[in-house]
C-alpha atoms as a PDB file:
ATOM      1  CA  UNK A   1       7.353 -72.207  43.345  1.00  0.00           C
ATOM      2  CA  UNK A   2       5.804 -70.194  40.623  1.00  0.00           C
ATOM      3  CA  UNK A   3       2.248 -69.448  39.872  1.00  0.00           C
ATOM      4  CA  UNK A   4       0.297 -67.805  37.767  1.00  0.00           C
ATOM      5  CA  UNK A   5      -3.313 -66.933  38.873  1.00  0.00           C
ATOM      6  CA  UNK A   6      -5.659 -65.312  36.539  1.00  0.00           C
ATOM      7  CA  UNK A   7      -8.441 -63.489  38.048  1.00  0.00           C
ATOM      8  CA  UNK A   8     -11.925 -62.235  36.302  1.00  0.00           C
ATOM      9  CA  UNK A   9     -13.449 -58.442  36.190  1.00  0.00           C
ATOM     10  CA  UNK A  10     -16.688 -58.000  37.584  1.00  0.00           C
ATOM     11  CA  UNK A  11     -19.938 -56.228  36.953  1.00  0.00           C
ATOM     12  CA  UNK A  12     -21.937 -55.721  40.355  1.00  0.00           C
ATOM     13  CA  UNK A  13     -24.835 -54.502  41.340  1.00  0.00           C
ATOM     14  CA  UNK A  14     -26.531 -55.112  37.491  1.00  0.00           C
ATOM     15  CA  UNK A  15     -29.146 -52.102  38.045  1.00  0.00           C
ATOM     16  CA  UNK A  16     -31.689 -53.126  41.072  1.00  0.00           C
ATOM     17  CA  UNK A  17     -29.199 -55.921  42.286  1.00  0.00           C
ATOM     18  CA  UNK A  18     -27.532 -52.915  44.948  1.00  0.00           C
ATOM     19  CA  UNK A  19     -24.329 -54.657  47.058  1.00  0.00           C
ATOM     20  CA  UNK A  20     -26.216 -58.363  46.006  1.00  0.00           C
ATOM     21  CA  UNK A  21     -25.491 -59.165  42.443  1.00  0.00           C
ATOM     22  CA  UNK A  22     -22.275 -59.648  40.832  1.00  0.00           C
ATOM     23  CA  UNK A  23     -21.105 -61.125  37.385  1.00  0.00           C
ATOM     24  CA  UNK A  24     -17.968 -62.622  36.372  1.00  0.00           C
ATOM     25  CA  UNK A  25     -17.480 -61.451  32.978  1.00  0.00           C
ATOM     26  CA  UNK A  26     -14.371 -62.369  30.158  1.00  0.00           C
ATOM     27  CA  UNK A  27     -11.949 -59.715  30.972  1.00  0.00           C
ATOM     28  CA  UNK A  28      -8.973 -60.824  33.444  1.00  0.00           C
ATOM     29  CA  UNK A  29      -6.138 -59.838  35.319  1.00  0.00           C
ATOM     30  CA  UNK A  30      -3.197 -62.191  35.252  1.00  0.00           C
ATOM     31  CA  UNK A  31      -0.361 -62.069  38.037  1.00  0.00           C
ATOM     32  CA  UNK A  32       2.713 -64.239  37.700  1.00  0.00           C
ATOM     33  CA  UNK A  33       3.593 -64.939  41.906  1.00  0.00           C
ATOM     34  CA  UNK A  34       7.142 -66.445  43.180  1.00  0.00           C
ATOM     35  CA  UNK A  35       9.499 -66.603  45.815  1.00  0.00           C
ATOM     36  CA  UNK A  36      11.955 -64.142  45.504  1.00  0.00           C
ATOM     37  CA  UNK A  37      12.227 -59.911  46.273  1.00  0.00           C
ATOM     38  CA  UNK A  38      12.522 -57.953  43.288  1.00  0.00           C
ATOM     39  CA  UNK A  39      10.292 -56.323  40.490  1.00  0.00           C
ATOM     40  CA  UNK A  40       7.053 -54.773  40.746  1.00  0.00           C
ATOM     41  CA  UNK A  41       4.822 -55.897  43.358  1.00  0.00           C
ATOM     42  CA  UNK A  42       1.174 -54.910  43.436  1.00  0.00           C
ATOM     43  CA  UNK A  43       0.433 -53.727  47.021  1.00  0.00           C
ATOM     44  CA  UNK A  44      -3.010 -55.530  47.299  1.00  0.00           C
ATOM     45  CA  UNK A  45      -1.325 -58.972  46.429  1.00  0.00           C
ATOM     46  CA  UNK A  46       1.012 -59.149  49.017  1.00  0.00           C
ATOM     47  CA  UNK A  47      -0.828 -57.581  51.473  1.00  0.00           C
ATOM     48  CA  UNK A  48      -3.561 -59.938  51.124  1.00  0.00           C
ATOM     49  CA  UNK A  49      -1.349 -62.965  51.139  1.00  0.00           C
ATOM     50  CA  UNK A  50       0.150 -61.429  54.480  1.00  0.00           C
ATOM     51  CA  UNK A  51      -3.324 -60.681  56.002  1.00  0.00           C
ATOM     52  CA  UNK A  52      -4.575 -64.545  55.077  1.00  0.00           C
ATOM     53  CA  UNK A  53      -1.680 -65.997  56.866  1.00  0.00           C
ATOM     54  CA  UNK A  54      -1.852 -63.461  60.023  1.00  0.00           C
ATOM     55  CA  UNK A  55      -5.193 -64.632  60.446  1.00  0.00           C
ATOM     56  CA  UNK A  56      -5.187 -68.906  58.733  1.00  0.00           C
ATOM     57  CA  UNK A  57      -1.319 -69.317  59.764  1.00  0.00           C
ATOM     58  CA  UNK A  58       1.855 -69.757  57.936  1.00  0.00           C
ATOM     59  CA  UNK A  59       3.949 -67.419  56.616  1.00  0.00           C
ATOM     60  CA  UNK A  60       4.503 -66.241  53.490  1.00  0.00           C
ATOM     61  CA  UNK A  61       7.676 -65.821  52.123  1.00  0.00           C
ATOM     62  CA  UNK A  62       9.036 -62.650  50.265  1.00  0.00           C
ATOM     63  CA  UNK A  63       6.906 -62.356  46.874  1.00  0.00           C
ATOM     64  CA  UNK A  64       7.860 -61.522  43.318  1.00  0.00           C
ATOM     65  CA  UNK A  65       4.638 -60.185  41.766  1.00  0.00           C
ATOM     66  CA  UNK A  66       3.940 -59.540  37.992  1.00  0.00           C
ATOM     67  CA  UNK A  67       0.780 -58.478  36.730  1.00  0.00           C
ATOM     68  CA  UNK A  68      -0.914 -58.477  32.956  1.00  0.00           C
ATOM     69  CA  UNK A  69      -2.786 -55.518  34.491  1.00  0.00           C
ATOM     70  CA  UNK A  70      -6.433 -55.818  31.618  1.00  0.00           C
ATOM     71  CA  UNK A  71      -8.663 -54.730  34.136  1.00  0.00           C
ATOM     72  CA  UNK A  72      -9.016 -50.533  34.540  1.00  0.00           C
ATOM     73  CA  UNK A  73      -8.434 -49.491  37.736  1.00  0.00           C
ATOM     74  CA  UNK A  74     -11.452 -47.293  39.741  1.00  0.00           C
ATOM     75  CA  UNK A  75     -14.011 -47.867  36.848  1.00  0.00           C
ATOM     76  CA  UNK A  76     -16.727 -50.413  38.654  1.00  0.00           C
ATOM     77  CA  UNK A  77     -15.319 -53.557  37.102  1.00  0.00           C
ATOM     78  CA  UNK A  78     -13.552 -55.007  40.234  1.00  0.00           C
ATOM     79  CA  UNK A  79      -9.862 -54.152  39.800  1.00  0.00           C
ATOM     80  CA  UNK A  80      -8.970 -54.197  43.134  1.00  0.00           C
ATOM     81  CA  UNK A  81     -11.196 -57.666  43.741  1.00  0.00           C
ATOM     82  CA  UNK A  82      -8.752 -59.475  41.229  1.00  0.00           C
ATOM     83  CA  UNK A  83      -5.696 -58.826  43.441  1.00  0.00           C
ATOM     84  CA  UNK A  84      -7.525 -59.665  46.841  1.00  0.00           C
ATOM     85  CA  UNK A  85      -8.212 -63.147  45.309  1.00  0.00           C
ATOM     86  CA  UNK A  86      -4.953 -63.570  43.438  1.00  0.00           C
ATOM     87  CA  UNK A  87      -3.629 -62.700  46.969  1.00  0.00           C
ATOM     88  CA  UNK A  88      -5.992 -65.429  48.877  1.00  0.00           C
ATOM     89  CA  UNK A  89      -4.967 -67.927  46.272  1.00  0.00           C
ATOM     90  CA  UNK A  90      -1.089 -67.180  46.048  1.00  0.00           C
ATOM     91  CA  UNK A  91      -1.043 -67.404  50.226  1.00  0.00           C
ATOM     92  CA  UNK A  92      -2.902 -70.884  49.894  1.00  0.00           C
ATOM     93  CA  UNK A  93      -0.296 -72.042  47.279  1.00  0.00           C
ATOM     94  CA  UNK A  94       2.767 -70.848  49.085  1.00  0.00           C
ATOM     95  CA  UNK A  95       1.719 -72.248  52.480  1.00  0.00           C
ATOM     96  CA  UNK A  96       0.051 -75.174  51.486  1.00  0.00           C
ATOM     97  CA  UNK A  97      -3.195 -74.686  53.527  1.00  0.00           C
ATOM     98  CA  UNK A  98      -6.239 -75.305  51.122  1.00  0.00           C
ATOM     99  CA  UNK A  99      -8.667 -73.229  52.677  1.00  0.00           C
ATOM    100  CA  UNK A 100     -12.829 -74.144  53.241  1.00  0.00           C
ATOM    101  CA  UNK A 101     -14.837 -72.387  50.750  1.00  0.00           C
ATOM    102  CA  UNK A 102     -16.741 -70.471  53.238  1.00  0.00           C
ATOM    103  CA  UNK A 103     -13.859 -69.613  54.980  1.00  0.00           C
ATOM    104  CA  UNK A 104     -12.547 -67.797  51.630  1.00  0.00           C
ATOM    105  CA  UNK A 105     -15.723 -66.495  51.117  1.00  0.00           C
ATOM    106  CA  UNK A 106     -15.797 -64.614  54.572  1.00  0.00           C
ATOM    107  CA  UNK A 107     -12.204 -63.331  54.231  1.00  0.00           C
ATOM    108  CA  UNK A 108     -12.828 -61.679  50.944  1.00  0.00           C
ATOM    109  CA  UNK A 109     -15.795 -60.203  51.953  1.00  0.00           C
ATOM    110  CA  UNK A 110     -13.862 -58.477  54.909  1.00  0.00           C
ATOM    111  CA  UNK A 111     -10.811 -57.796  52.758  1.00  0.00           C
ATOM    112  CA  UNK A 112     -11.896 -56.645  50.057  1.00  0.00           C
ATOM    113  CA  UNK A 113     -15.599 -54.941  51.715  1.00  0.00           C
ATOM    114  CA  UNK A 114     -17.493 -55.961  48.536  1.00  0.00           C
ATOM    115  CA  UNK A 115     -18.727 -59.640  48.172  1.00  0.00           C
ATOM    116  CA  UNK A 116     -20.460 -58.405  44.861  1.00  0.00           C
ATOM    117  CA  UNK A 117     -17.260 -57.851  43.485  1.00  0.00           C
ATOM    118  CA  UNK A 118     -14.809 -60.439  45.417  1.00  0.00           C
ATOM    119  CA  UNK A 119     -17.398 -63.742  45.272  1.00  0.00           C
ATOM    120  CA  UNK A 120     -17.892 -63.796  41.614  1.00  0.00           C
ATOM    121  CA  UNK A 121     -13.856 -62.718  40.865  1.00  0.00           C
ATOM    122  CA  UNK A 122     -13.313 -66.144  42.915  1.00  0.00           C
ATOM    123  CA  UNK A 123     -16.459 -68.376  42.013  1.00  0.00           C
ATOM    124  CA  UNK A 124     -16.994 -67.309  38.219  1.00  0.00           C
ATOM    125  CA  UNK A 125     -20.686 -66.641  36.909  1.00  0.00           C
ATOM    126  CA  UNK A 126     -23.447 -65.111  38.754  1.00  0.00           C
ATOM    127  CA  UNK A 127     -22.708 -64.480  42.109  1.00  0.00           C
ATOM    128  CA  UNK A 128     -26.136 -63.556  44.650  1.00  0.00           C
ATOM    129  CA  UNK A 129     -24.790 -62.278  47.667  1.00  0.00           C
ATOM    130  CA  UNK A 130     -26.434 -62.845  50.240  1.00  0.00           C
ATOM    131  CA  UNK A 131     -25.543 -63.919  54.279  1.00  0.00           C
ATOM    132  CA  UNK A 132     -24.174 -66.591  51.951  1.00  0.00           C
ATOM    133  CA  UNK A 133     -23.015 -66.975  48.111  1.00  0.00           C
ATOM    134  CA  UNK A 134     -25.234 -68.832  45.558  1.00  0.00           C
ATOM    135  CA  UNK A 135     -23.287 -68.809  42.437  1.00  0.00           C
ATOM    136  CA  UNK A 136     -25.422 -69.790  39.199  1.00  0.00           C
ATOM    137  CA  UNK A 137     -25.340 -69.048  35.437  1.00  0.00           C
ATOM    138  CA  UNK A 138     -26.843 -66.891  33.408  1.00  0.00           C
ATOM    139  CA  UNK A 139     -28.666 -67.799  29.775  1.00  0.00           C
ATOM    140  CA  UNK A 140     -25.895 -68.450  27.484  1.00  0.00           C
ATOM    141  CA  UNK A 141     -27.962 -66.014  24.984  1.00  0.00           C
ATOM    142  CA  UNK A 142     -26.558 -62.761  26.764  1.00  0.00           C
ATOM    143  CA  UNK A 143     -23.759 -60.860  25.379  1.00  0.00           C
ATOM    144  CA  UNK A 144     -22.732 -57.514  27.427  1.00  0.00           C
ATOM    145  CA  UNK A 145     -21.677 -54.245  26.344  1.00  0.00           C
ATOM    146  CA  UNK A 146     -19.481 -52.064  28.557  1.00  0.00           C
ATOM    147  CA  UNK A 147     -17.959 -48.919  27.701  1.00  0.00           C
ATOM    148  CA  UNK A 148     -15.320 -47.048  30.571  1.00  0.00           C
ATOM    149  CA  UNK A 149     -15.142 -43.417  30.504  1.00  0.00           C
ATOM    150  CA  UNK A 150     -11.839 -41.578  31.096  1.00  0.00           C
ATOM    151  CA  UNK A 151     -13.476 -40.568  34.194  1.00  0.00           C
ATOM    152  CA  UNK A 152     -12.501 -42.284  37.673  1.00  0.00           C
ATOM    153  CA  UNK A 153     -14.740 -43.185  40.804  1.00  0.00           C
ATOM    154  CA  UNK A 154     -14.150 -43.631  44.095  1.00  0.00           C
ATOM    155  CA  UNK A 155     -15.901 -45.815  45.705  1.00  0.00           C
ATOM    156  CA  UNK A 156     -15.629 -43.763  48.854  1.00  0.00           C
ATOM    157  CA  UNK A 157     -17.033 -40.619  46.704  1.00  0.00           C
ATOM    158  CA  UNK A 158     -19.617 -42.822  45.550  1.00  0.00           C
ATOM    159  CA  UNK A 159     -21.041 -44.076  49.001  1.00  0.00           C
ATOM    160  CA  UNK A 160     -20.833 -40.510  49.923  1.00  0.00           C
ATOM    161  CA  UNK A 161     -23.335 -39.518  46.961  1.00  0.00           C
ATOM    162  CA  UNK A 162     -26.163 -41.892  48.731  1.00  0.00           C
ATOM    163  CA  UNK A 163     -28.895 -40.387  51.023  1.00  0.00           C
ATOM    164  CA  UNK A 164     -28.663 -41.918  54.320  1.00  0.00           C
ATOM    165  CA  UNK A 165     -32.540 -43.037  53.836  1.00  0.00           C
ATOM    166  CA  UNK A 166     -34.909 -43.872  50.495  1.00  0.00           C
ATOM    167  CA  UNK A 167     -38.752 -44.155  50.655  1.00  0.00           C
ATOM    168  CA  UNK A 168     -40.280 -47.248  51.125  1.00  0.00           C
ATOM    169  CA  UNK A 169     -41.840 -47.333  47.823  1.00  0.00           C
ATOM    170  CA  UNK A 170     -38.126 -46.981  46.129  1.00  0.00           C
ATOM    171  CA  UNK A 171     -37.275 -50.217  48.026  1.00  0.00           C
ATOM    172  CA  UNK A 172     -39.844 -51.903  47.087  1.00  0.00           C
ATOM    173  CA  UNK A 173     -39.514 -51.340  43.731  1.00  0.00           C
ATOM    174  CA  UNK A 174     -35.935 -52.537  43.620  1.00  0.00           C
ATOM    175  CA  UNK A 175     -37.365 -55.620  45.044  1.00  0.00           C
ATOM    176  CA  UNK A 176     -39.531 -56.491  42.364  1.00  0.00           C
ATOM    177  CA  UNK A 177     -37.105 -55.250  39.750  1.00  0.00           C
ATOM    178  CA  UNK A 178     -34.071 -57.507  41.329  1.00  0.00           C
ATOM    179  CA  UNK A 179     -36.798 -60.485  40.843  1.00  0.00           C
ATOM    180  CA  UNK A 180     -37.549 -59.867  37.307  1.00  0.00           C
ATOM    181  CA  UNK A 181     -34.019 -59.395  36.597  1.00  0.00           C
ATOM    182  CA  UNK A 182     -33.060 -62.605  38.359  1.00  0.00           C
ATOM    183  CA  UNK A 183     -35.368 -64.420  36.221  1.00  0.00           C
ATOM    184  CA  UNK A 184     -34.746 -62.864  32.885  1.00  0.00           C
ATOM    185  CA  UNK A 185     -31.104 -63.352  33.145  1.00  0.00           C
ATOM    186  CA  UNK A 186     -31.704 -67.292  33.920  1.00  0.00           C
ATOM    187  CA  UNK A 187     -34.054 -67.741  31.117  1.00  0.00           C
ATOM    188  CA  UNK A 188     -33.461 -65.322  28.357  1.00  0.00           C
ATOM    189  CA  UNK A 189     -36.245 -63.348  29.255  1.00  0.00           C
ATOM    190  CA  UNK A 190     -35.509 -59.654  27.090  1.00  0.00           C
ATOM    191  CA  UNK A 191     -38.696 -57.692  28.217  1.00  0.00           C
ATOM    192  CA  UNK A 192     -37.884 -59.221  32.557  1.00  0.00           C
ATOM    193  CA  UNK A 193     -34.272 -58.125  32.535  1.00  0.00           C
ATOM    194  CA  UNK A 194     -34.936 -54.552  30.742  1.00  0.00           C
ATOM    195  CA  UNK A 195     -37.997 -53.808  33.188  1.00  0.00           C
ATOM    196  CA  UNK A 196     -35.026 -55.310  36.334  1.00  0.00           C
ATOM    197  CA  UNK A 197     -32.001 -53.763  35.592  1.00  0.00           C
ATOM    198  CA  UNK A 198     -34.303 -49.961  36.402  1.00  0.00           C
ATOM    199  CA  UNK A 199     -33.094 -49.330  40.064  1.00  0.00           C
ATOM    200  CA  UNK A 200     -34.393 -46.339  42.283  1.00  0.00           C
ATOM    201  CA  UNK A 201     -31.379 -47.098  45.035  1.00  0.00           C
ATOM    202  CA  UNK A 202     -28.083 -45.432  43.735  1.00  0.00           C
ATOM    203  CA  UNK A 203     -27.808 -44.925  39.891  1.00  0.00           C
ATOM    204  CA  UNK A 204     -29.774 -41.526  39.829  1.00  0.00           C
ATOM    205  CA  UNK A 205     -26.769 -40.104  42.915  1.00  0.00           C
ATOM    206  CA  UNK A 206     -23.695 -41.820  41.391  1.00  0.00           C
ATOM    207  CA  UNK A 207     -24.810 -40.351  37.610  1.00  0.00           C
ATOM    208  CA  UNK A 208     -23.448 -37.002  37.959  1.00  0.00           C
ATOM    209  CA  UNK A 209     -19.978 -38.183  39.388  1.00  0.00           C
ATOM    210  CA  UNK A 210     -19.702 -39.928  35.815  1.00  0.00           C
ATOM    211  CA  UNK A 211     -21.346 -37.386  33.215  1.00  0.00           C
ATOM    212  CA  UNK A 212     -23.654 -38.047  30.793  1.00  0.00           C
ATOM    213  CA  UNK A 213     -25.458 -41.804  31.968  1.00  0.00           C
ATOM    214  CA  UNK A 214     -29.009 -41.253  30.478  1.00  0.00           C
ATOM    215  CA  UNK A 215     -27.876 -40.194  26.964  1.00  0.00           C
ATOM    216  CA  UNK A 216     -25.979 -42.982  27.170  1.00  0.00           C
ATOM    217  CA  UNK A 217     -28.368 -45.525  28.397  1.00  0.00           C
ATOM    218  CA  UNK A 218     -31.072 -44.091  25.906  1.00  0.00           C
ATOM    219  CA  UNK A 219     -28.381 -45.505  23.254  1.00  0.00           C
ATOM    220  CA  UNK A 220     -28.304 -49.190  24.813  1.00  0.00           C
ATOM    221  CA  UNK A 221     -31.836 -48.530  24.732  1.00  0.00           C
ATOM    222  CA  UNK A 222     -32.871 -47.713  21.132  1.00  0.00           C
ATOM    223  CA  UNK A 223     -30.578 -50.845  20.387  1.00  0.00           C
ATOM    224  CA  UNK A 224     -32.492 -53.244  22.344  1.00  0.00           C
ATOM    225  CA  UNK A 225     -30.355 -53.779  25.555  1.00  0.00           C
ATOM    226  CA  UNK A 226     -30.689 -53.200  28.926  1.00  0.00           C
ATOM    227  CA  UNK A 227     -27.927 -50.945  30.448  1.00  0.00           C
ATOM    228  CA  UNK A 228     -27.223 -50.359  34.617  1.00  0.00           C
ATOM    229  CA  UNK A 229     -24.109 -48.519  36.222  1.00  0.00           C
ATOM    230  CA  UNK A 230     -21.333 -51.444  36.976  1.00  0.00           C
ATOM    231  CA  UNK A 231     -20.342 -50.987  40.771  1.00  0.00           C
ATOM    232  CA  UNK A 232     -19.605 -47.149  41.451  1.00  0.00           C
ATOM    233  CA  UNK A 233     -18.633 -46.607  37.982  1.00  0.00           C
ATOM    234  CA  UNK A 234     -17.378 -45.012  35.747  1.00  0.00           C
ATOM    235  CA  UNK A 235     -17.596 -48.018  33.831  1.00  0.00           C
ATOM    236  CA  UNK A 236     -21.793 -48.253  32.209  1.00  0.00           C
ATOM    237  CA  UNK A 237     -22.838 -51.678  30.744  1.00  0.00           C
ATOM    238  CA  UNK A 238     -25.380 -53.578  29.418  1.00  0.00           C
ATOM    239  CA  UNK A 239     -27.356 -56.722  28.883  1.00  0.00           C
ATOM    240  CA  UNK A 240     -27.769 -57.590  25.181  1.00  0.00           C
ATOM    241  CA  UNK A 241     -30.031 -60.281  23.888  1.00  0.00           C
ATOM    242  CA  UNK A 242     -28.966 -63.255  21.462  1.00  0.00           C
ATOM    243  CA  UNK A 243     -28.986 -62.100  18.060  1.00  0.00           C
ATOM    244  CA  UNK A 244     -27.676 -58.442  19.270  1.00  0.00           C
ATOM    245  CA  UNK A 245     -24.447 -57.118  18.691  1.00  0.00           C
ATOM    246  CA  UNK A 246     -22.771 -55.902  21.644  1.00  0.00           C
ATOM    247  CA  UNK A 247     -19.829 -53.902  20.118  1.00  0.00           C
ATOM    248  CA  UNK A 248     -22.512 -51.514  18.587  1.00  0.00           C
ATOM    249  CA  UNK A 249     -24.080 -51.213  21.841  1.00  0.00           C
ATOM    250  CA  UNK A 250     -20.316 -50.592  23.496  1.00  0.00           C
ATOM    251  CA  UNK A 251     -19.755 -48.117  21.088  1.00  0.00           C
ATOM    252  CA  UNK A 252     -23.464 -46.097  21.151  1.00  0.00           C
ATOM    253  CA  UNK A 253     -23.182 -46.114  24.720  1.00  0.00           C
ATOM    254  CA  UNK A 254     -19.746 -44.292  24.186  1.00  0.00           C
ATOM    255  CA  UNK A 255     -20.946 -41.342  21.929  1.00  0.00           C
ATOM    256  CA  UNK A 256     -22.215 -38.879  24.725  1.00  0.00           C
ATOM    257  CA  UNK A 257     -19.068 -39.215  26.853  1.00  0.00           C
ATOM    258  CA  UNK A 258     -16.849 -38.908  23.164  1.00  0.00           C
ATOM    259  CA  UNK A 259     -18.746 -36.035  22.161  1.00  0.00           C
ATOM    260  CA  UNK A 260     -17.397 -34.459  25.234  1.00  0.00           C
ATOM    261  CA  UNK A 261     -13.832 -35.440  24.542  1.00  0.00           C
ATOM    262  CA  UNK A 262     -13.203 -38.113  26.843  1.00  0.00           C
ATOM    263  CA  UNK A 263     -11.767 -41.537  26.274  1.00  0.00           C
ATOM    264  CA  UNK A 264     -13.569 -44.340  26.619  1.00  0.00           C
ATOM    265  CA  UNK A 265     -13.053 -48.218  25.860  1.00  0.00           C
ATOM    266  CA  UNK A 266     -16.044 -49.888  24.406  1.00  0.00           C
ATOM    267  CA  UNK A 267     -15.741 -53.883  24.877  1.00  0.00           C
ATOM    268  CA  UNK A 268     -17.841 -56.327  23.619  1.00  0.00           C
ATOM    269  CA  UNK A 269     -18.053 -58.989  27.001  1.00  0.00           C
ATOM    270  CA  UNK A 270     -19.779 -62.297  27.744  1.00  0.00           C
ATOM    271  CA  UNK A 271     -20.610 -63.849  31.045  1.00  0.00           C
ATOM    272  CA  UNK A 272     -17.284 -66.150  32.933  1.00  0.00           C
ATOM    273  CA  UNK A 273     -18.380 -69.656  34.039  1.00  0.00           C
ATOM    274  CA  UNK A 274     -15.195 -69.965  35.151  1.00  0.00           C
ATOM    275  CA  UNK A 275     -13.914 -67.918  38.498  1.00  0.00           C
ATOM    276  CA  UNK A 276     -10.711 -67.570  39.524  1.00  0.00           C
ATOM    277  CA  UNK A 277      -7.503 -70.158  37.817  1.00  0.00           C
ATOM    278  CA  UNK A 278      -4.165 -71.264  39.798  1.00  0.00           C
ATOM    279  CA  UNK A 279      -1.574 -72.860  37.474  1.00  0.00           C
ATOM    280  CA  UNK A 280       1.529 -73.948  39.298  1.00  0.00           C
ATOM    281  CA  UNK A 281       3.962 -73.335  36.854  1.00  0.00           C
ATOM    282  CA  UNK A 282       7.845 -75.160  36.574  1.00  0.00           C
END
């Protein structure tokens, strides 16, 4: 048997959305699975294959993995999240056990210790996380900007950066941004989702493990958009409304970190109706 599983990035958190939002977006990683030792074999794959049958049953036999790696690695866009769910999928394909929904859900979540990135890598769209997953779609108007730094985060480093307590005022505010958000994204709503993507929860701490975030979210701004901190970073991003271009954003959002010499990749992104493909290949 031979598969090949293609797997989208995510953007989570979107701002005020902290460990509850996540977005599939059109960026993948693609891993070609079959039978057979030999060649390069991502460790999250197989050891997520392993860990679905230790704990679904079946046994998975010795894996050739080949991956069309498109995703950076440690930059807030779910890297790790595609190989947790090509690993799900690839176990469910080699042992023939179609798993419940739910039941993939709750694995991924323990795997992989994000939802916000796993759910929408698996689902595709908009992913609120919640005790459970509601998956919907955003306006079809909305075009994203993203632009990675050179710079790597650890998502470790950036839990660390957190205070152990906020105000109650912060948290409130999140709450009412996260609504506006919600609904501006749904509807096409510009003025909602650049008033819901401001978050008083963990931008402001992880900033200064990534370098220069408001210069660079002043430039999303002054172009119209509405930028937020993907996951942990490095990668920043940003919701740009129809008739925008998303490139320029990309690239304006890159100048501060350029200006200090770093590398970055500007992309031009839309939102992923579709989650996570198996083809069963000859």
């Amino acid at each position: 048997m031979s598969l090949r599983i293609e797997v989208p990035a995510t953007l989570a958190n979107l701002g005020s959305g902290y460990d509850a939002l996540g977005l599939a977006v059109s960026l993948s990683n693609v891993f070609h699975v079959s039978e057979g030792d030999g060649g390069p074999v991502p460790d999250l794959v197989a050891l997520t294959a392993n860990q679905a049958a230790g704990r679904f049953g079946g046994e998975v036999p010795p894996l050739r993995v080949v991956q069309e790696e498109r995703v950076p690695r440690s930059r807030g866009m779910g890297s790790s999240a595609t190989a947790r769910v090509a690993g799900l999928l690839a176990y469910q394909w080699m042992c023939d056990n179609e798993l419940h929904p739910d039941e993939q859900l709750a694995f991924l979540a323990e795997a992989e210790g994000h939802p916000d990135n796993a759910w929408p890598a698996l689902l595709g769209g908009l992913v609120l996380c919640g005790g459970i997953a509601k998956r919907v779609e955003i306006h079809p108007g909305w075009s994203i900007a993203a632009c990675s730094p050179s710079v790597e985060v650890s998502t470790p480093a950036a839990r660390a950066a957190l205070p152990a307590q906020v105000p109650h005022a912060d948290a409130v505010a999140n709450v009412r941004a996260v609504t506006l958000l919600l609904a501006g994204l749904l509807d096409g709503d510009v003025e909602a989702v650049r008033a819901g993507v401001a978050d008083r929860l963990h931008q402001a701490w992880r900033a200064p493990l990534i370098g220069p975030v408001e210069a660079s979210f002043a430039a999303a701004r002054q172009l119209g958009a509405a930028p937020f901190i993907s996951g942990s970073g490095s990668t920043l991003a940003a919701f740009v409304p129809e008739g925008g271009d998303a490139q320029s954003v990309a690239r304006a959002m890159a100048g501060p970190f350029e200006a200090l010499g770093q590398t970055v990749e500007a992309r031009a992104l839309h939102a992923r109706t579709m989650g996570a493909v198996v083809a069963d290949l000859p």
